[in-house]
C-alpha atoms as a PDB file:
ATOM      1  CA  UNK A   1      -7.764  49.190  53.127  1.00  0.00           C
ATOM      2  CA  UNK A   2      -8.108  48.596  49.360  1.00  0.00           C
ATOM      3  CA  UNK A   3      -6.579  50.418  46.442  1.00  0.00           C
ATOM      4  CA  UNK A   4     -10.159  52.636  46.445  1.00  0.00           C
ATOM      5  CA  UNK A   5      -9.793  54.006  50.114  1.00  0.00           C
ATOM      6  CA  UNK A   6      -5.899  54.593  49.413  1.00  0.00           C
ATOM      7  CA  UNK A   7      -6.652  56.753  46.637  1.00  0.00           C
ATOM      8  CA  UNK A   8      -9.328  58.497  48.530  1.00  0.00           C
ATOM      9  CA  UNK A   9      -6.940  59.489  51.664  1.00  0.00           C
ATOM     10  CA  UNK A  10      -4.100  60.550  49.105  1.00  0.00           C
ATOM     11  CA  UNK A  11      -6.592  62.738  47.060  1.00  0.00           C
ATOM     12  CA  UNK A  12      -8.206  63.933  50.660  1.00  0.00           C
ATOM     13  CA  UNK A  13      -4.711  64.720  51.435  1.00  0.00           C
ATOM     14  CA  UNK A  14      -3.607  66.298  48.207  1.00  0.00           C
ATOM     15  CA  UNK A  15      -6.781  68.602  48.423  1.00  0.00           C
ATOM     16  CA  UNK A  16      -6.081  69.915  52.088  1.00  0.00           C
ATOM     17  CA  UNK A  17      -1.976  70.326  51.518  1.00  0.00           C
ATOM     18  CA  UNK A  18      -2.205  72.082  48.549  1.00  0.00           C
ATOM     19  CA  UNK A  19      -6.300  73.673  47.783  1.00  0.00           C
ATOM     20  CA  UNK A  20      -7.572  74.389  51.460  1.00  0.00           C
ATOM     21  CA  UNK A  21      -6.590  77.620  52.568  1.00  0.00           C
ATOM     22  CA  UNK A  22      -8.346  77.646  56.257  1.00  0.00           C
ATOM     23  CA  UNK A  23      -6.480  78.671  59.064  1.00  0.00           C
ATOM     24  CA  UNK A  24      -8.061  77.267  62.516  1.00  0.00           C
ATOM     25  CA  UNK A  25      -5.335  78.267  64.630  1.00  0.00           C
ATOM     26  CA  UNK A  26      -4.271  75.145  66.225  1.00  0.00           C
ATOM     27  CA  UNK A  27      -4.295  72.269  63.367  1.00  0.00           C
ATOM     28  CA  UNK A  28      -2.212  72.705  60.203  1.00  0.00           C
ATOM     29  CA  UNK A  29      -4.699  71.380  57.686  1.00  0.00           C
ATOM     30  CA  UNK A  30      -1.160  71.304  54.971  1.00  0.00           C
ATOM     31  CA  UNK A  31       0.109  69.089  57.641  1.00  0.00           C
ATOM     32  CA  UNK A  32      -2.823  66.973  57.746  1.00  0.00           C
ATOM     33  CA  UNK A  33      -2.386  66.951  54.072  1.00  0.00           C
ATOM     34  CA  UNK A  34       0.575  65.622  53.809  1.00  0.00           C
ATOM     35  CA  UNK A  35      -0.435  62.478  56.706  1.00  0.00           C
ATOM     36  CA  UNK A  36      -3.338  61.717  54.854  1.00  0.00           C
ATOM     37  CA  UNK A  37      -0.877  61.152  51.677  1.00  0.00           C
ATOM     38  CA  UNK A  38       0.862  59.072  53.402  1.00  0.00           C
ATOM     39  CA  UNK A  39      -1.434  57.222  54.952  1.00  0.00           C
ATOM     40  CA  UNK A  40      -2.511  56.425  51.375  1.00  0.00           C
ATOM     41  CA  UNK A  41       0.356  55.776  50.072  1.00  0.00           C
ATOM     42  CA  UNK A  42       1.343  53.221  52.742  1.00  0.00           C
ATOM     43  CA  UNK A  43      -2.330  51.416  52.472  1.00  0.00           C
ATOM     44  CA  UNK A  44      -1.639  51.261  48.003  1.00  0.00           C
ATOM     45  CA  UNK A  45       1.510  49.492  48.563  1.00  0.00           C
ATOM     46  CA  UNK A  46       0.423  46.716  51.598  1.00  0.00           C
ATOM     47  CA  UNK A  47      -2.887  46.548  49.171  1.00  0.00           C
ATOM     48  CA  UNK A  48      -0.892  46.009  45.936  1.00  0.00           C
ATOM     49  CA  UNK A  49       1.581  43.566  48.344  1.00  0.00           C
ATOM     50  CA  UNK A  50      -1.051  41.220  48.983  1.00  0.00           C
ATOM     51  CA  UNK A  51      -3.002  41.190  45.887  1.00  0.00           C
ATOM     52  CA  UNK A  52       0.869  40.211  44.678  1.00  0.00           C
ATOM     53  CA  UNK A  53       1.694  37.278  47.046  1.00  0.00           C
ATOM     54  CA  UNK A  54      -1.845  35.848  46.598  1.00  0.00           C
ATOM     55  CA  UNK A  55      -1.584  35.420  42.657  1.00  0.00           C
ATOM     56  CA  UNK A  56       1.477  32.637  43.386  1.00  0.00           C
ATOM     57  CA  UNK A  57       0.976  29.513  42.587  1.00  0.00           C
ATOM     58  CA  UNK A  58       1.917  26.839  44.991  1.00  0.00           C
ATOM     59  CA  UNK A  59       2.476  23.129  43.580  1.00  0.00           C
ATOM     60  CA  UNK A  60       1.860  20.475  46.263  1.00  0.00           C
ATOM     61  CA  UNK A  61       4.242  17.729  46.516  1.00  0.00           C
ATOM     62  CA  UNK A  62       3.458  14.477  44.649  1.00  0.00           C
ATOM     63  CA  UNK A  63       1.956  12.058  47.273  1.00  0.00           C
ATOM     64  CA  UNK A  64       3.675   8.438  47.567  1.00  0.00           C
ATOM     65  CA  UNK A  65       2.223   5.473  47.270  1.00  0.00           C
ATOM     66  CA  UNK A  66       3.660   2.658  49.664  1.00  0.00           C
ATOM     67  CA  UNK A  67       2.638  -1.417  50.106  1.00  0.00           C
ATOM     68  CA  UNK A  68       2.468  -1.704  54.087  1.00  0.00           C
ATOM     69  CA  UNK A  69       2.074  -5.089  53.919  1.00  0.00           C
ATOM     70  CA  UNK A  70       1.797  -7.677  51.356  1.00  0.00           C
ATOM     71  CA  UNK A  71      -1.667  -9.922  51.445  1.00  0.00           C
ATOM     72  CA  UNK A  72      -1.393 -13.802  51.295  1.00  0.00           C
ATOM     73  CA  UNK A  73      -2.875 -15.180  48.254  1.00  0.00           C
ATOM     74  CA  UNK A  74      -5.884 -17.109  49.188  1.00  0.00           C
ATOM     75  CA  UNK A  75      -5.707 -21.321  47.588  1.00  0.00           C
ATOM     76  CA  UNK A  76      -8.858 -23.168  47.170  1.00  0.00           C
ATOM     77  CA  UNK A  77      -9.053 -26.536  45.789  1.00  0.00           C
ATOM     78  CA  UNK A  78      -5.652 -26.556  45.432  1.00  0.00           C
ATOM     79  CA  UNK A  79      -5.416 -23.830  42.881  1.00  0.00           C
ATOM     80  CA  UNK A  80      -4.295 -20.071  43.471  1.00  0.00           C
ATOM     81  CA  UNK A  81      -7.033 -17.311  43.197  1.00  0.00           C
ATOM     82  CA  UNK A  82      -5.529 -14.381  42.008  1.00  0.00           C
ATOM     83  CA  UNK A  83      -6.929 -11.573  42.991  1.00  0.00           C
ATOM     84  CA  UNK A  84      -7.480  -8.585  40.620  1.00  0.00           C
ATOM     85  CA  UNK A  85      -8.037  -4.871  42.692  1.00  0.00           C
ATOM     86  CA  UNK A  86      -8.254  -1.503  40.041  1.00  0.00           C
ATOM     87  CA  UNK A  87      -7.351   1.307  42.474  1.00  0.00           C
ATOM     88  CA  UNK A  88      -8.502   5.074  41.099  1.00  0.00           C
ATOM     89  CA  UNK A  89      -7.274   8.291  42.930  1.00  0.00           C
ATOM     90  CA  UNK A  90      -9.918  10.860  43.492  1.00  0.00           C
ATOM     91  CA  UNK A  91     -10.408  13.331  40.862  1.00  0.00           C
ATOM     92  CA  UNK A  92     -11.130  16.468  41.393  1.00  0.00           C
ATOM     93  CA  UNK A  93     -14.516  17.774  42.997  1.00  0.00           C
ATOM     94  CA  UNK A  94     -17.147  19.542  40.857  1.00  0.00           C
END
């Protein structure tokens, strides 16, 4: 609902419980009133709820790093090539 539309139904509400002075007989517009305050009331706090949980911040676990399998080291003429591999982890995207 938004904190905007909660205030709206509780000062809707506050105006026919306690200004309005109409009497149509088969509604209670001080009943009404009082609903419509509620109703507000109800939406502020689920609305302030959820702004509340979404501000958390939520650290995701630190990803491993595991050798599988280790690679054979390729000889030629007799002599080891060593083989030299720079690894970089994605940064973040822009």
């Amino acid at each position: 609902m938004g904190i905007g539309g909660s205030i709206f139904l509780i000062a809707l509400g506050a105006i026919f419980a306690f200004a309005v002075e109409a009497d149509l007989g088969w509604l209670n517009l001080s009943v009404v009133g009082w609903v419509l305050m509620l109703a507000g009331v109800a939406g502020l706090i689920v609305t302030l709820y959820f702004w509340n949980s979404r501000r958390r911040t939520v650290v995701a676990p630190v990803r491993e790093e595991r050798v599988v399998a280790d690679r054979a080291v390729p000889v030629q003429d007799d002599r080891v090539v060593q083989e030299y591999r720079e690894v970089r982890r994605p940064g973040p995207t822009i």
